[in-house]
Protein backbone atom coordinates (compact mmCIF):
# COMPACT_ATOMS: atom_id res chain seq x y z
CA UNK A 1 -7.12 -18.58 25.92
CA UNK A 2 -6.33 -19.59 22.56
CA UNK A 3 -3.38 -21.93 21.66
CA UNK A 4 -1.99 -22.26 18.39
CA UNK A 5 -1.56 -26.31 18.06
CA UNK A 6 1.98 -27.75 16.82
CA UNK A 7 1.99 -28.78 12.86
CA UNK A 8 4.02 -31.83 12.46
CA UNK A 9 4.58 -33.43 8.80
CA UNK A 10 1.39 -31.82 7.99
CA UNK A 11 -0.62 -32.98 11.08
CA UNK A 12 -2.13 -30.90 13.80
CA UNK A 13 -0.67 -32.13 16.94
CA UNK A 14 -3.52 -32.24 19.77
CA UNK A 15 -2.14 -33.81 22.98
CA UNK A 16 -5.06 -33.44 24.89
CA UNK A 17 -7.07 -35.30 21.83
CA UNK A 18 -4.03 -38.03 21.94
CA UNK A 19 -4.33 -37.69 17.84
CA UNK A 20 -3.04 -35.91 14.88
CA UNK A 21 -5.58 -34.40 12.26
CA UNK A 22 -4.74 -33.65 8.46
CA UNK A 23 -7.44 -32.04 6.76
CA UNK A 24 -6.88 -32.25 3.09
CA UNK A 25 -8.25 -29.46 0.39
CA UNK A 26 -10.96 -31.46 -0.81
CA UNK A 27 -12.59 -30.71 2.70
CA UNK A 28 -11.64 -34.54 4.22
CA UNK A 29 -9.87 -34.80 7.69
CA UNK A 30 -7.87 -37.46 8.67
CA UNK A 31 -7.89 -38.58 12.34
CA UNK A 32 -4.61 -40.79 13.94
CA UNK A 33 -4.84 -41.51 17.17
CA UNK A 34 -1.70 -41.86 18.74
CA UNK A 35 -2.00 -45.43 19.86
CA UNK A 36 -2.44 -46.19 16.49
CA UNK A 37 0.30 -48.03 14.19
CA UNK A 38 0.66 -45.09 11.83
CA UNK A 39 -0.48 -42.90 14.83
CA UNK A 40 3.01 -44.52 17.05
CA UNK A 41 5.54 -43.72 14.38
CA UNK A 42 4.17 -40.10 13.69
CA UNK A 43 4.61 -39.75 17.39
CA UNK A 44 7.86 -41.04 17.47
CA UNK A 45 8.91 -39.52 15.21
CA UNK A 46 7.48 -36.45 16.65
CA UNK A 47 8.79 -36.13 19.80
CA UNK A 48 12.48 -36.78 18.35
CA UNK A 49 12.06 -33.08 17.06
CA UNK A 50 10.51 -31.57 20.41
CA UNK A 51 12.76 -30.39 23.47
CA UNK A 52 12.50 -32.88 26.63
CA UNK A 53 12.43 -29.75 28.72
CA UNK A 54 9.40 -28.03 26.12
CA UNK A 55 5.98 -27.70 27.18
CA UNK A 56 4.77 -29.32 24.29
CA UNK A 57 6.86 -32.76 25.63
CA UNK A 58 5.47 -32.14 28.70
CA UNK A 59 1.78 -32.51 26.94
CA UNK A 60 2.45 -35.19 25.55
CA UNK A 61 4.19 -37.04 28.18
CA UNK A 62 1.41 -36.53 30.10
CA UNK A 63 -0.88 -37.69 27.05
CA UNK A 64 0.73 -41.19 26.88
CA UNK A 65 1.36 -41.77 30.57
């Protein structure tokens, strides 16, 4: 089955990667893991905008539990 990943701030969401990925138009991708300093406050500020009772809060719960 195919799931369509969350884009956050420009960032792939992939909870079961723990990271977010940016891949720019020059062909570059960016990798944050989410224990990370930069990768913490994109997370943060991440779930802020999910809904606790969402499946996708439930991913990542389980992600960085």
């Amino acid at each position: 089955m195919i799931r369509i990943l969350p884009i956050f701030k420009g960032y792939t969401v992939d909870a079961r990667l723990s990271q977010f990925r940016k891949v720019f138009k020059s062909g570059a991708i960016e990798f944050v893991d989410f224990d990370s300093e930069k990768g913490d406050a994109l997370l943060t500020e991440y779930i802020k905008t999910i809904d606790v009772n969402s499946d996708g809060f439930n991913q990542i719960a389980r992600a960085i539990l």
